[in-house]
PDB file of N, CA and C in Angstrom:
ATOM      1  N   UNK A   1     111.004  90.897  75.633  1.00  0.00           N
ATOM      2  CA  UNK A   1     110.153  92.074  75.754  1.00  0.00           C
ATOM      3  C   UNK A   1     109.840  92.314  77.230  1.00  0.00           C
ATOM      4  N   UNK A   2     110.236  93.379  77.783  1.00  0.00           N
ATOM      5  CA  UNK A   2     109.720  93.715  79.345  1.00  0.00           C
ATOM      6  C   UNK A   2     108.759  94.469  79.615  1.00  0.00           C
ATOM      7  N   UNK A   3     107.945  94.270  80.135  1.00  0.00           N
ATOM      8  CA  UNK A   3     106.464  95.052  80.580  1.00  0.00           C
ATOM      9  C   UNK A   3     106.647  95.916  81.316  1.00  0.00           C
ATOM     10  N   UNK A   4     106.101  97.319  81.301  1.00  0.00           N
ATOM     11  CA  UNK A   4     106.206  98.772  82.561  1.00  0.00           C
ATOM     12  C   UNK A   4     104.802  99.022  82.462  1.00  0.00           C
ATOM     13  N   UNK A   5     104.709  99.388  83.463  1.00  0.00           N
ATOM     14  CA  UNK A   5     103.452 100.145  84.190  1.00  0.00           C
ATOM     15  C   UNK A   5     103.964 101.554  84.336  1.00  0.00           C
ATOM     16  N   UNK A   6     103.598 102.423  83.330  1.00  0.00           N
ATOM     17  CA  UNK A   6     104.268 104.475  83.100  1.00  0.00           C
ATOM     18  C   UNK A   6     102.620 104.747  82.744  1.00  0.00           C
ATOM     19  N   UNK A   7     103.718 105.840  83.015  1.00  0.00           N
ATOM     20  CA  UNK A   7     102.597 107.022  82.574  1.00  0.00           C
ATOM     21  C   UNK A   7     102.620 107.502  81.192  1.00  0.00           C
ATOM     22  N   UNK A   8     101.391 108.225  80.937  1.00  0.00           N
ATOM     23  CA  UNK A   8     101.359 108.596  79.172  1.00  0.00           C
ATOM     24  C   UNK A   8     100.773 109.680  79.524  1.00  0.00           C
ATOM     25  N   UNK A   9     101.259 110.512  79.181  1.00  0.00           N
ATOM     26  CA  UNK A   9     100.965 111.996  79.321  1.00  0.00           C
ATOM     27  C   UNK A   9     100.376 112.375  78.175  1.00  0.00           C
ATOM     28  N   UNK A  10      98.762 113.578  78.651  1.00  0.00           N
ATOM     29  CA  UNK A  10      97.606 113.355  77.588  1.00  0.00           C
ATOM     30  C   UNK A  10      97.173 114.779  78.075  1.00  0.00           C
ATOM     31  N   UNK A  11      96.654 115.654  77.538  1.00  0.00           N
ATOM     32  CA  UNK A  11      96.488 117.169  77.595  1.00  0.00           C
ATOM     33  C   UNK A  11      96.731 118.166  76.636  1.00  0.00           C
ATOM     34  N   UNK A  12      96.444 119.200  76.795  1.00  0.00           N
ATOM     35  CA  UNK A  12      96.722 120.358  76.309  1.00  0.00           C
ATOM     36  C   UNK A  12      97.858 120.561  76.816  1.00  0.00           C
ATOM     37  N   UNK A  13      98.877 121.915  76.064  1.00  0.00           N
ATOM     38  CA  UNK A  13     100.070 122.275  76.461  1.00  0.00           C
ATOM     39  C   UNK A  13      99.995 123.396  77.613  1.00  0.00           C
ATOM     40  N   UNK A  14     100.761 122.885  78.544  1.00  0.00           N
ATOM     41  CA  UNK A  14     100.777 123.214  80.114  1.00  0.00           C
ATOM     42  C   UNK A  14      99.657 122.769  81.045  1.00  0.00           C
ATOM     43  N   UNK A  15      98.939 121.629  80.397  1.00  0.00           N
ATOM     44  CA  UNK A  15      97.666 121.681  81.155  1.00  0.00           C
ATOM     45  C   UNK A  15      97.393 119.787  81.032  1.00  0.00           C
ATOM     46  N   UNK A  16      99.001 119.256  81.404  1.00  0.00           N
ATOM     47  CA  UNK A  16      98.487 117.445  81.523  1.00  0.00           C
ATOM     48  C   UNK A  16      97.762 117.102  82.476  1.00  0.00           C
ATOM     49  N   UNK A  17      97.535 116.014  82.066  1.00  0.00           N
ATOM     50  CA  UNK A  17      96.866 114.713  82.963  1.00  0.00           C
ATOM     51  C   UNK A  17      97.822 113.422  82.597  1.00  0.00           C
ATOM     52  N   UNK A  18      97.483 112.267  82.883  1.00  0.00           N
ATOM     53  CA  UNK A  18      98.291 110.982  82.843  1.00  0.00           C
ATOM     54  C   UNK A  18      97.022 110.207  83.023  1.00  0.00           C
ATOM     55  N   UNK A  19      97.444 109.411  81.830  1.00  0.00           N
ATOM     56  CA  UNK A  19      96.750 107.954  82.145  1.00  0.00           C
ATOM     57  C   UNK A  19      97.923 106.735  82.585  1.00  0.00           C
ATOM     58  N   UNK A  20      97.787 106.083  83.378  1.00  0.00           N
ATOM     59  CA  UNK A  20      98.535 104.798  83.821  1.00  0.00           C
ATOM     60  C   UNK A  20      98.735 103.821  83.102  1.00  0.00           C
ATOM     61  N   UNK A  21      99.260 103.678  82.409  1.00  0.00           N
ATOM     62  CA  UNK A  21      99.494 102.364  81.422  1.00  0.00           C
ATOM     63  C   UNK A  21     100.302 101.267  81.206  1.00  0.00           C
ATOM     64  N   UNK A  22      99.581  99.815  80.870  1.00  0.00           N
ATOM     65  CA  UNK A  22     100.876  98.792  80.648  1.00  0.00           C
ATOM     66  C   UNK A  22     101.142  99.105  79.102  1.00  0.00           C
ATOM     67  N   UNK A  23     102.381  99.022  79.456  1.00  0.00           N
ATOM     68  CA  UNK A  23     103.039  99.471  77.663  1.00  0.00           C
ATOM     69  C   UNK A  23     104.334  98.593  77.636  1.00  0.00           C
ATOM     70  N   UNK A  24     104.856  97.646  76.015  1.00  0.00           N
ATOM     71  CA  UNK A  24     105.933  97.285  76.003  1.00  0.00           C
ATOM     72  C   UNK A  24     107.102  98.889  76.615  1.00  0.00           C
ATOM     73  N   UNK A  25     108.134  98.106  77.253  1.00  0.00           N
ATOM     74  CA  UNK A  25     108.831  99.118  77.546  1.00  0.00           C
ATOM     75  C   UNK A  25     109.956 100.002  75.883  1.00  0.00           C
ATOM     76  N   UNK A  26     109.739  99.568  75.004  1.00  0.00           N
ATOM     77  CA  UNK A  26     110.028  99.949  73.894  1.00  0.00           C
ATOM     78  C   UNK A  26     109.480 100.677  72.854  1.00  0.00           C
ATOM     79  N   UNK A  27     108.280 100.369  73.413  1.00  0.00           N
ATOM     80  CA  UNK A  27     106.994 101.670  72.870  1.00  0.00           C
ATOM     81  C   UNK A  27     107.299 102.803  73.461  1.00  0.00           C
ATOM     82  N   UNK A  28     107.142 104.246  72.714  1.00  0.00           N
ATOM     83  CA  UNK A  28     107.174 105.449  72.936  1.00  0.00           C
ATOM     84  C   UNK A  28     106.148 105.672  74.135  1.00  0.00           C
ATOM     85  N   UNK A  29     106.767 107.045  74.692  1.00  0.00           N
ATOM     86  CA  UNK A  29     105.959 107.320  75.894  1.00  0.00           C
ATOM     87  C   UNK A  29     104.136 107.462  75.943  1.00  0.00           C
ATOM     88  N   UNK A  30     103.558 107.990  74.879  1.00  0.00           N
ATOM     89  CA  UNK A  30     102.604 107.690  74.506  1.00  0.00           C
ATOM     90  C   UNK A  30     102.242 107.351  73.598  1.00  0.00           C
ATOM     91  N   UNK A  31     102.834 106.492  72.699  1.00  0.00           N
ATOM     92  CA  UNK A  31     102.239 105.265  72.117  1.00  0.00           C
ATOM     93  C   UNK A  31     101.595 103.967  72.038  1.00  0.00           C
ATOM     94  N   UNK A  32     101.492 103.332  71.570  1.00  0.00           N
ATOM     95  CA  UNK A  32     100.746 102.122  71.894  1.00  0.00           C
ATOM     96  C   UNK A  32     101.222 101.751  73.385  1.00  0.00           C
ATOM     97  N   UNK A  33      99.847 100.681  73.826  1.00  0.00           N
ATOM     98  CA  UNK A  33     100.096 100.484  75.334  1.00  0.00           C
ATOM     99  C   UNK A  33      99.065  99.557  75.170  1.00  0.00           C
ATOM    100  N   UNK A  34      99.070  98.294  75.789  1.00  0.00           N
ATOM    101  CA  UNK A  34      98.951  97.042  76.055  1.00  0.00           C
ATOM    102  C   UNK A  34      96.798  97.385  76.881  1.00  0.00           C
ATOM    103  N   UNK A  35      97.232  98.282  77.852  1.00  0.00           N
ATOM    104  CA  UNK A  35      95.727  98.414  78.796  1.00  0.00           C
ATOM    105  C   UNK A  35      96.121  99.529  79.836  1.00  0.00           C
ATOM    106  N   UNK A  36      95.012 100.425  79.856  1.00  0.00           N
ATOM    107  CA  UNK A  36      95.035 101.364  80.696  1.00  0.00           C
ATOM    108  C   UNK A  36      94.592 101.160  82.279  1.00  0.00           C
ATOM    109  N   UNK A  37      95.394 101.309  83.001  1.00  0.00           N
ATOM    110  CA  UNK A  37      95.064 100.416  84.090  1.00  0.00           C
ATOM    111  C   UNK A  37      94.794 101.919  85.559  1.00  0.00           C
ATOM    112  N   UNK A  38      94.848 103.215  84.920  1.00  0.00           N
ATOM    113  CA  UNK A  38      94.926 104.144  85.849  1.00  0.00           C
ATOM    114  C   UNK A  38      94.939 105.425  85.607  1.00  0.00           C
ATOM    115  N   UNK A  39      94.532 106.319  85.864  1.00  0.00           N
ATOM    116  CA  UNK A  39      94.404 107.824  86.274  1.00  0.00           C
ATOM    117  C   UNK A  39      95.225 108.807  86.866  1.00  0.00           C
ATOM    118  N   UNK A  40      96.085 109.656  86.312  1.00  0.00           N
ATOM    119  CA  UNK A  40      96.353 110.392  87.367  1.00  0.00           C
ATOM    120  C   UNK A  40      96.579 112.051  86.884  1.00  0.00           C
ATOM    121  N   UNK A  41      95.965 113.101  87.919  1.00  0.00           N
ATOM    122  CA  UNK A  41      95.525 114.422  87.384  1.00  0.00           C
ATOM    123  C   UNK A  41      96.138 115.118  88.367  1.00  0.00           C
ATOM    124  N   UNK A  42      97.918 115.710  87.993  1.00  0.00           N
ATOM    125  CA  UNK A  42      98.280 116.281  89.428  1.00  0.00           C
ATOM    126  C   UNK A  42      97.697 117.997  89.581  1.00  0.00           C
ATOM    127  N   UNK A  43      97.372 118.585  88.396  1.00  0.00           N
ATOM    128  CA  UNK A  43      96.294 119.930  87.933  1.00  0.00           C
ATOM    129  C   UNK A  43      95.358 119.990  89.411  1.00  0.00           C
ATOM    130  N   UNK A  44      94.821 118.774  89.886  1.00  0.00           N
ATOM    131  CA  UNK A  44      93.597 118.640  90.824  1.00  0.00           C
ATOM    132  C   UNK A  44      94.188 119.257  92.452  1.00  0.00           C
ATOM    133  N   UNK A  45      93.507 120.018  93.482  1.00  0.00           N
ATOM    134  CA  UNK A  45      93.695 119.991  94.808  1.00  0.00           C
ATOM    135  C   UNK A  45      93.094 119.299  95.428  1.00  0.00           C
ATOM    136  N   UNK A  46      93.231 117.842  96.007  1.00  0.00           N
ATOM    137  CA  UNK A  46      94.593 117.095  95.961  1.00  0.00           C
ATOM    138  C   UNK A  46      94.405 116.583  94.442  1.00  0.00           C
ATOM    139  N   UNK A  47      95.440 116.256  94.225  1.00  0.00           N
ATOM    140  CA  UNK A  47      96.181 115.532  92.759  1.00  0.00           C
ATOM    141  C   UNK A  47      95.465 114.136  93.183  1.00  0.00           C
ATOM    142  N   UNK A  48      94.512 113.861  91.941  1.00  0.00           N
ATOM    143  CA  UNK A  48      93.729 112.575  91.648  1.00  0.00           C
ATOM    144  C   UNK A  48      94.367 111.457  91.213  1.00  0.00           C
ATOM    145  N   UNK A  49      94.530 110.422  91.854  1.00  0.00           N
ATOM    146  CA  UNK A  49      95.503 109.381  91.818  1.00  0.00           C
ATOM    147  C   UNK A  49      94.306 107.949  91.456  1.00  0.00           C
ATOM    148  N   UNK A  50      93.850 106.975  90.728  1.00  0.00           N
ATOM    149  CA  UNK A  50      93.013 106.249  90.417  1.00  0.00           C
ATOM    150  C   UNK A  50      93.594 105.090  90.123  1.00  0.00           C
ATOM    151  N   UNK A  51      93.176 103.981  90.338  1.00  0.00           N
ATOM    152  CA  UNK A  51      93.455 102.978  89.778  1.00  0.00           C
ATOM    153  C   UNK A  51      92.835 102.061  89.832  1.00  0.00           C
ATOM    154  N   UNK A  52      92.783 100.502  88.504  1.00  0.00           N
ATOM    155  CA  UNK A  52      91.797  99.739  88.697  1.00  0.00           C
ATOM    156  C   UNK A  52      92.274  98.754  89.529  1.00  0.00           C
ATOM    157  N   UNK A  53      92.248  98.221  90.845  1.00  0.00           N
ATOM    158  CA  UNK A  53      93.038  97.169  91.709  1.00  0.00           C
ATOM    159  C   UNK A  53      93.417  96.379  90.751  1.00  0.00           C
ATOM    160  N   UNK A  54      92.203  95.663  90.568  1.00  0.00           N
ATOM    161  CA  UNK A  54      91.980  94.284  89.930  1.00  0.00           C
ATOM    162  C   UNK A  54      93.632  93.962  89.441  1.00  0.00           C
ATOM    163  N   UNK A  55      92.966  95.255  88.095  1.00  0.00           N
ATOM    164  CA  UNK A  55      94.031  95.142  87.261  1.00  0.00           C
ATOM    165  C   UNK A  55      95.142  95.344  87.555  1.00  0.00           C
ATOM    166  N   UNK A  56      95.766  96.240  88.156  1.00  0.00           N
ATOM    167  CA  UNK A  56      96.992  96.364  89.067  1.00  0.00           C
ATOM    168  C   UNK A  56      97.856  95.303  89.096  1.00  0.00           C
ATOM    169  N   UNK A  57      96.997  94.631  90.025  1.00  0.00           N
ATOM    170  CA  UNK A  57      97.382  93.378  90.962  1.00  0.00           C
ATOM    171  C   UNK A  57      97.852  92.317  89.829  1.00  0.00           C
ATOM    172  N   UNK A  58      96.824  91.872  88.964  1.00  0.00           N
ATOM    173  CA  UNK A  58      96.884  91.454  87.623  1.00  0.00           C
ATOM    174  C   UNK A  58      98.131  91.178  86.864  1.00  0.00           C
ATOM    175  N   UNK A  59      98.687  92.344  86.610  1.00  0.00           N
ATOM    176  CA  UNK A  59      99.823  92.573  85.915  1.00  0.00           C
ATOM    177  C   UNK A  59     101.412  92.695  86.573  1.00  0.00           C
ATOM    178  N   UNK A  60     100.971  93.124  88.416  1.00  0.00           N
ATOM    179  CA  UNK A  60     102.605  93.017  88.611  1.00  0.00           C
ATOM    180  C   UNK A  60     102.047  91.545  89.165  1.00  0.00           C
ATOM    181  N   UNK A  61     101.293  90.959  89.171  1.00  0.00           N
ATOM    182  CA  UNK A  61     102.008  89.409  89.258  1.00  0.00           C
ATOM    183  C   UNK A  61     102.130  88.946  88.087  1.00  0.00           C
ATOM    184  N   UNK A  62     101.997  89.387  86.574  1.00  0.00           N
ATOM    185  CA  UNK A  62     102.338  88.537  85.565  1.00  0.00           C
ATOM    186  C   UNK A  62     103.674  88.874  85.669  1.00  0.00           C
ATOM    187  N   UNK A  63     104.364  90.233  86.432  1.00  0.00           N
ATOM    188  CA  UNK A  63     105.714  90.437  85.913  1.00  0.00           C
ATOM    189  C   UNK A  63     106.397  92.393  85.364  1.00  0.00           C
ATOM    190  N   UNK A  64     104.775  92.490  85.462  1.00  0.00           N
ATOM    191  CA  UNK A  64     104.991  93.643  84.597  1.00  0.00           C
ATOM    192  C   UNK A  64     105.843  94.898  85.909  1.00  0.00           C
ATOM    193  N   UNK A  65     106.426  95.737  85.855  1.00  0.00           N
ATOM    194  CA  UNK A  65     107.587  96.819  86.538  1.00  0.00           C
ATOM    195  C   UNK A  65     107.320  97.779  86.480  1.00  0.00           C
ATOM    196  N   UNK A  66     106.611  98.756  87.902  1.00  0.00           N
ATOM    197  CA  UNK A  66     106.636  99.955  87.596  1.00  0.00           C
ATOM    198  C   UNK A  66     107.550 100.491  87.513  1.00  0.00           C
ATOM    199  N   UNK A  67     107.411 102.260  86.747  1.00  0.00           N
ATOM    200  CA  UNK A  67     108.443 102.692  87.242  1.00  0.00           C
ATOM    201  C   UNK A  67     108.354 103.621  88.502  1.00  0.00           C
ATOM    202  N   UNK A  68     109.371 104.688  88.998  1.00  0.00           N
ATOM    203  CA  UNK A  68     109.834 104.712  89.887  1.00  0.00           C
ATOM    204  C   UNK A  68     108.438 105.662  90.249  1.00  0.00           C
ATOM    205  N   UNK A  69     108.072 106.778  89.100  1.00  0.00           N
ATOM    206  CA  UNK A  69     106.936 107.911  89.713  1.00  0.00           C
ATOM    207  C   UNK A  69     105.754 106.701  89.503  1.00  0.00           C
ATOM    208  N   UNK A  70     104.909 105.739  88.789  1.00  0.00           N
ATOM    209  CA  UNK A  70     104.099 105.131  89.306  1.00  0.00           C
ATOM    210  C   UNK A  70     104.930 104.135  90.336  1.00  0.00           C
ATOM    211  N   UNK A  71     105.533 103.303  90.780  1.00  0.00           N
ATOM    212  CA  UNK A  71     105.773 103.132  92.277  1.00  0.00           C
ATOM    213  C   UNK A  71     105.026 104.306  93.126  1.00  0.00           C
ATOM    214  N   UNK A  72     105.323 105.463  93.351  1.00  0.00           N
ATOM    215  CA  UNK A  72     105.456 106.329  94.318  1.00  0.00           C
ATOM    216  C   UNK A  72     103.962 106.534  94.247  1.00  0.00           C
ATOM    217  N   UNK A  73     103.247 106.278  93.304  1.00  0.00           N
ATOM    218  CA  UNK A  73     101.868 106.964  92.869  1.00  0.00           C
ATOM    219  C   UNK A  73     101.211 105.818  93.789  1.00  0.00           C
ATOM    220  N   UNK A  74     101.795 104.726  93.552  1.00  0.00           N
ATOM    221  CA  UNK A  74     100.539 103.749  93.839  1.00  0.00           C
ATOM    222  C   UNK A  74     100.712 103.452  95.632  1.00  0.00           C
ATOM    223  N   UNK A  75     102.394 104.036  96.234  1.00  0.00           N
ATOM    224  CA  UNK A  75     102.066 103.640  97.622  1.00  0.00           C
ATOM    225  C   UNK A  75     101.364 105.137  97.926  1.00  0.00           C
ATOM    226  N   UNK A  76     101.179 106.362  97.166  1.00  0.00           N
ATOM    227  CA  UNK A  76     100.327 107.393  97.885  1.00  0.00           C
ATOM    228  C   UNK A  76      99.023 107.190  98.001  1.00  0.00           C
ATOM    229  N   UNK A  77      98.627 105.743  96.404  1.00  0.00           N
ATOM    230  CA  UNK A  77      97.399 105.960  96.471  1.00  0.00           C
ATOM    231  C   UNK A  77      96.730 104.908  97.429  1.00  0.00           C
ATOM    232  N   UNK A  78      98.142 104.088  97.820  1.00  0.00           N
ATOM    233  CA  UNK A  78      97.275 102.299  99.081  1.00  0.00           C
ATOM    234  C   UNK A  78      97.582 103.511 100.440  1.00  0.00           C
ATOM    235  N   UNK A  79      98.324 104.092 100.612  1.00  0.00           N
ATOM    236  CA  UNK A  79      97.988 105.148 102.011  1.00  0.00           C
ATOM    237  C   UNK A  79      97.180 105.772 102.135  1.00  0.00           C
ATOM    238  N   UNK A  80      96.863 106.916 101.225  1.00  0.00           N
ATOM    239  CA  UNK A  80      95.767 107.263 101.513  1.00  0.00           C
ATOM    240  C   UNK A  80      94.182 106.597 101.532  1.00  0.00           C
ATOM    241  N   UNK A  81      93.892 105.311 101.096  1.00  0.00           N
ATOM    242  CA  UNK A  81      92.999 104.526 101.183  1.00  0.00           C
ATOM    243  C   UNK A  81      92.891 104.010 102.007  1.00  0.00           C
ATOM    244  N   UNK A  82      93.881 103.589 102.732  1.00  0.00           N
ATOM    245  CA  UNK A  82      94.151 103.261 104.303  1.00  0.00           C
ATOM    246  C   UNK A  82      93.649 104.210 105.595  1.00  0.00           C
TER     247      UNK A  82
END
């Protein structure tokens, strides 16, 4: 079983948001999911990017793999915190 850190897309039609989630990678895109570990609302000026460190940190050292748009999410969101 391999662990991802995706997104789950949650909204009205034409009008998402994303929650960040660890989910088996065999679970449907928004289906079950392990722990919500993040936020993200690109609707917003700027697009709201959230996350819980802790947990973050947590999970890619157990192993768990983002994918490529959370990758990209999470170095916009350690730059701009910087």
């Amino acid at each position: 079983m391999a662990v991802k850190i995706r997104l789950a897309r949650h909204g009205s039609k034409k009008k998402p948001f994303y929650r960040v989630v660890v989910a088996n990678s065999e679970s449907p895109r928004d289906g079950r999911y392990i722990e919500q570990i993040g936020l993200y609302d690109p609707r917003r000026a700027p697009a709201v990017i959230e996350f819980k460190a802790d947990k973050l940190a947590a999970w890619l050292s157990k192993g768990a793999r983002p994918t490529q748009t959370v990758a990209q999410l999470i170095r916009r969101a350690t730059s701009a915190a910087s």
